[in-house]
Protein backbone atom coordinates (compact mmCIF):
# COMPACT_ATOMS: atom_id res chain seq x y z
CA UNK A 1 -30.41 24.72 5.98
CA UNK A 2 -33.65 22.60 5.70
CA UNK A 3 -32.90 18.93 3.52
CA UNK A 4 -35.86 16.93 2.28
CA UNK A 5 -36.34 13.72 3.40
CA UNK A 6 -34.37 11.71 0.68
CA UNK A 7 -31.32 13.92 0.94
CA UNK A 8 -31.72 12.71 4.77
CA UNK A 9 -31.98 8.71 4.00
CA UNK A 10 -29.15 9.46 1.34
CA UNK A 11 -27.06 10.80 4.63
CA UNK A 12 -27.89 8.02 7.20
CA UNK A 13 -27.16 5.16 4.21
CA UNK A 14 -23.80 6.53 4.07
CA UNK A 15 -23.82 7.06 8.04
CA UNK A 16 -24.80 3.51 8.56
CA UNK A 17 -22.23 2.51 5.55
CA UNK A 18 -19.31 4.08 6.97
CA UNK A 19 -19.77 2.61 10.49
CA UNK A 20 -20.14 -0.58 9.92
CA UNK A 21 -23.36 -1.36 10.64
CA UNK A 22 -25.48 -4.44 9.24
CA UNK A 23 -28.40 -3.58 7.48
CA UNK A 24 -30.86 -6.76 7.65
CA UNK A 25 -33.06 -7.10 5.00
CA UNK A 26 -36.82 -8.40 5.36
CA UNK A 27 -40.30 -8.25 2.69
CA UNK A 28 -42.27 -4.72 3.22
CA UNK A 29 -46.15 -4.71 2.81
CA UNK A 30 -47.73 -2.32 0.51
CA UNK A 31 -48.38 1.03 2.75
CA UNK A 32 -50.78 4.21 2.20
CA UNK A 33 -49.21 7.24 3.22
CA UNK A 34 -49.91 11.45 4.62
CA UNK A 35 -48.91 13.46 2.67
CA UNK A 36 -46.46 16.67 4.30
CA UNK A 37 -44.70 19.51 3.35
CA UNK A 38 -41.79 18.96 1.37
CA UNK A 39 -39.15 20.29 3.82
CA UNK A 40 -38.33 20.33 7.61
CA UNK A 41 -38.03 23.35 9.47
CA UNK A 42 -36.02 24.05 11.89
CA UNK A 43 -37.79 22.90 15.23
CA UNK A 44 -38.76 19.76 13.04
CA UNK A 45 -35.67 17.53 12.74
CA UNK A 46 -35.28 13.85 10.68
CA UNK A 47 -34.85 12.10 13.43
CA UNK A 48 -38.42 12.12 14.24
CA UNK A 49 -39.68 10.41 11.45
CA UNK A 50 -36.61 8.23 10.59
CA UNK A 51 -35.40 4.97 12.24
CA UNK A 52 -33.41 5.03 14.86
CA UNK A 53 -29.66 3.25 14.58
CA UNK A 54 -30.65 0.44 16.14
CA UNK A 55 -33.57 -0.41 13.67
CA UNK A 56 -33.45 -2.96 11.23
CA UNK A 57 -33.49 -1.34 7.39
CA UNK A 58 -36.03 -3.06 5.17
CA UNK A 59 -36.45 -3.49 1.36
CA UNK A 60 -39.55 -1.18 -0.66
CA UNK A 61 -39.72 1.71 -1.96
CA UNK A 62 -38.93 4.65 -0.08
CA UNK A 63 -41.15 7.39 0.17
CA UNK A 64 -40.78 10.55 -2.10
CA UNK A 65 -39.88 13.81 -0.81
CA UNK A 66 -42.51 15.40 2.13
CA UNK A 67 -43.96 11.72 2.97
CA UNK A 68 -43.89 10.96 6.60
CA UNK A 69 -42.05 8.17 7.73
CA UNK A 70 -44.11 7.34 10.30
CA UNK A 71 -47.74 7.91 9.10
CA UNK A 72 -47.42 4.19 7.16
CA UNK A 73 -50.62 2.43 7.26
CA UNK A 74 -51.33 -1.55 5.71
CA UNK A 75 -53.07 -1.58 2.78
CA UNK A 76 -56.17 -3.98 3.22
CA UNK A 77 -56.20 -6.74 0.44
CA UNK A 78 -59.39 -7.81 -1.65
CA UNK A 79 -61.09 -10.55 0.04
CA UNK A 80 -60.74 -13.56 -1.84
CA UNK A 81 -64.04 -16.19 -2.49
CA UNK A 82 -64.68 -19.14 -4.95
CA UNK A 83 -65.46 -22.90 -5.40
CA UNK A 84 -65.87 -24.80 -7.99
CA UNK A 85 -67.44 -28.38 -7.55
CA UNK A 86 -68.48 -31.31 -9.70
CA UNK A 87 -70.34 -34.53 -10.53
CA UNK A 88 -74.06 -34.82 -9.05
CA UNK A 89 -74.73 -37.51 -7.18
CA UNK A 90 -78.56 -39.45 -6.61
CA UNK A 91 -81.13 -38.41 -7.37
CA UNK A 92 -81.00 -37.16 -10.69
CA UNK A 93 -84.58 -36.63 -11.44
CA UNK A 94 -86.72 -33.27 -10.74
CA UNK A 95 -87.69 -32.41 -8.12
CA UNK A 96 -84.38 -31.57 -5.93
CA UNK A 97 -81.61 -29.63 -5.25
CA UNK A 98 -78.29 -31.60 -6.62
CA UNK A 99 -75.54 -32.89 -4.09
CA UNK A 100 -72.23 -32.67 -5.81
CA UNK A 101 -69.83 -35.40 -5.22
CA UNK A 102 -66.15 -34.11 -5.39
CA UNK A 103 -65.40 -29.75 -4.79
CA UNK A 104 -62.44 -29.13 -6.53
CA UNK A 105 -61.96 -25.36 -4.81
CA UNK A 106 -63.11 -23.55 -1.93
CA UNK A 107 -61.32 -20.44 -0.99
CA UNK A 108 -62.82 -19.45 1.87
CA UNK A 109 -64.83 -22.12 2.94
CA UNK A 110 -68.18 -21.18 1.91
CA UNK A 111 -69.30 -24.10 0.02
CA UNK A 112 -71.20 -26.42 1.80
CA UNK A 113 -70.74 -30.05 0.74
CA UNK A 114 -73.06 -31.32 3.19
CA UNK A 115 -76.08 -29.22 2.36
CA UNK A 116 -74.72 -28.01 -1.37
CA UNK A 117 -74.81 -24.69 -1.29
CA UNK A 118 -72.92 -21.59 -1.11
CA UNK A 119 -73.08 -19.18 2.03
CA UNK A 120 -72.11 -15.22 1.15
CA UNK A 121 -69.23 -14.44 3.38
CA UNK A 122 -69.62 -10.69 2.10
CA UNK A 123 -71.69 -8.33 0.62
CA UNK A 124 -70.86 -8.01 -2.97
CA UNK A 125 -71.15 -9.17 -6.45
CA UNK A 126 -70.29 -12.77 -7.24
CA UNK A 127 -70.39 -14.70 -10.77
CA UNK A 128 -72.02 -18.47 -11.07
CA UNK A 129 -72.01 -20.99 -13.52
CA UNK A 130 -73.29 -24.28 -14.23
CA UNK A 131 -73.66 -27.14 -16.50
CA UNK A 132 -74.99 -30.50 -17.02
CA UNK A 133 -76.87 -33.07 -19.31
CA UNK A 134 -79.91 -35.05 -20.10
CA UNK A 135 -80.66 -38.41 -19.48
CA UNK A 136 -81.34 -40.80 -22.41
CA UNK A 137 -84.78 -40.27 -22.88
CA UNK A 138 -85.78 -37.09 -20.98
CA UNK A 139 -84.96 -33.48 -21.03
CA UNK A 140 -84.78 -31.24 -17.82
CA UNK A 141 -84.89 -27.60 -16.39
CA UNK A 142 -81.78 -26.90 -14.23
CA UNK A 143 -82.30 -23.24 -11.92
CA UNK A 144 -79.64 -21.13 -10.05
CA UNK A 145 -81.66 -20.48 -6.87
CA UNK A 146 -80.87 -17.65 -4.42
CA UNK A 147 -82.78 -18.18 -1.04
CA UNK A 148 -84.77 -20.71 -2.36
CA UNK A 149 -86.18 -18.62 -5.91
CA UNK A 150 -84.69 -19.14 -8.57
CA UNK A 151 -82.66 -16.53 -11.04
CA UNK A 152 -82.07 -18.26 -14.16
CA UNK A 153 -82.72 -21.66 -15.67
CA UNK A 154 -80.62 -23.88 -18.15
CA UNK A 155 -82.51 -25.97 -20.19
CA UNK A 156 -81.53 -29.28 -22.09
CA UNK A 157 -83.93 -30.90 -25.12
CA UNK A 158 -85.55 -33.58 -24.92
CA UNK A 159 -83.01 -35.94 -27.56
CA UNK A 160 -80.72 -38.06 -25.64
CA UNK A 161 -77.74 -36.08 -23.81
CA UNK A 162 -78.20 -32.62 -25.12
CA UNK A 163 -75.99 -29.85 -22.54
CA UNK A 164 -77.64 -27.18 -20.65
CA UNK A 165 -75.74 -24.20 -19.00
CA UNK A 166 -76.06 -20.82 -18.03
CA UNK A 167 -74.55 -18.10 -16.31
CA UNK A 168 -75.08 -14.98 -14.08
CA UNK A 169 -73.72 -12.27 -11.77
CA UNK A 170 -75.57 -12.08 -8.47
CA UNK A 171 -75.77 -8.90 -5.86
CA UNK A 172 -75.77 -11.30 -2.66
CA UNK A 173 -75.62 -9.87 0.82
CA UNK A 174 -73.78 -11.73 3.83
CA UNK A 175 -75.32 -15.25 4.95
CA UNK A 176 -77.41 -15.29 1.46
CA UNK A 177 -77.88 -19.08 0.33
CA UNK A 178 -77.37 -20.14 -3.67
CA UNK A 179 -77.59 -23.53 -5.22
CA UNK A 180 -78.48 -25.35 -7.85
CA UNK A 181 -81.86 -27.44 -8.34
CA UNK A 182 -83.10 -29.85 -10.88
CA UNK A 183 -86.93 -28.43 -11.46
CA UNK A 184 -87.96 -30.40 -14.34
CA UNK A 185 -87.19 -33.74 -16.00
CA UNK A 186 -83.89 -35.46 -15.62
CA UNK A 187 -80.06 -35.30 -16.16
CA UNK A 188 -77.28 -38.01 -16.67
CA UNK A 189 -73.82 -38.19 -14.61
CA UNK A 190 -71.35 -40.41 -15.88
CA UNK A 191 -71.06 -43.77 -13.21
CA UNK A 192 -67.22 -44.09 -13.73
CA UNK A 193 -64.86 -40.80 -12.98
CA UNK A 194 -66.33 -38.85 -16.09
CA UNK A 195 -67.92 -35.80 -15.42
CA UNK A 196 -70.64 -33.96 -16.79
CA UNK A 197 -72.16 -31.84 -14.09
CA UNK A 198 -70.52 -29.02 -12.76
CA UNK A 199 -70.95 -26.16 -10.73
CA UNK A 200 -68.88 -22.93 -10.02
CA UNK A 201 -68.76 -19.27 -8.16
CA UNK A 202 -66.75 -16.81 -6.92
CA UNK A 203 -66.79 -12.93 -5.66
CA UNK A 204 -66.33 -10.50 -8.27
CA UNK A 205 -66.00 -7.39 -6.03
């Protein structure tokens, strides 16, 4: 008589049980599996799909009923991308891109601090935003560039200290350059630890 293949784990747990064997215990990946019939015929015995005695038994969850064994395959994780960096150093007048002083986060590596700017490890769509201030007596014109054009601007009035930010999702493709540039006017950074410019991205999907 044919058993599915849970009625057949049920059997060798109790096998395995009964005869003393050790069953050592280790973390299982998340798996993809091929789907088969529900049953084994004949010609088509367990032991082809199921570990041998002298395998170790690992924790998950085990497969449902007409899932082969052996036909496990690692899922592949979402690639993970972001930074996040912070106070602009000299100059701080138009016309240049702006050097950030301290990165907070860089999964992934692709911020440059040496040149400032972020290097597309992937094809995909990735989220940026940015902030800063005006000096005392000038406003300014902040862009996000891609490439070296720019996508959007911020823009701070001209009273003393008034904030600028904006935001956007990008379609980059791999090796694609973005930064941040000071196009107009000027902006203020705090001389102590304060911070006031800041400057932020990561991969949406």
């Amino acid at each position: 008589m044919s058993k599915t293949i849970s009625e057949v784990i049920a059997c060798l747990v109790v096998i395995y049980l009964t005869a003393g064997q050790s069953c050592q215990l280790s973390t299982v990946t998340l798996y993809k599996t091929t789907q088969l019939p529900n049953t084994f015929s004949n010609t088509h015995t367990a032991a082809t799909h199921l570990p041998s005695a002298s395998h170790n038994v690992k924790t998950g969850t085990l497969p449902s009923p007409g899932i082969r064994v052996d036909s496990f395959l690692p899922v592949i994780f979402s690639r993970k991308v972001a930074f996040s960096v912070r106070k602009a150093t000299e100059p701080l007048q138009a016309d240049t891109r702006i050097h950030f002083r301290d990165v907070l986060a860089n999964v992934g590596g692709s911020w440059n601090p040496e040149s400032s700017e972020f290097l597309a490890p992937y094809d995909g769509k990735y989220f940026f935003i940015f902030h800063a201030i005006g000096g005392r007596t000038s406003d300014f014109t902040m862009a996000l560039m891609k490439n070296g054009k720019f996508e959007v601007t911020a823009y701070g009035t001209l009273t003393a200290f008034k904030h600028g930010s904006n935001s956007a999702v990008l379609e980059l493709k791999r090796e694609d350059k973005v930064s941040l540039k000071l196009q107009q006017g000027a902006i203020y950074e705090h001389s102590g630890n304060e911070t006031y410019t800041t400057f932020t991205g990561f991969l949406v999907f």
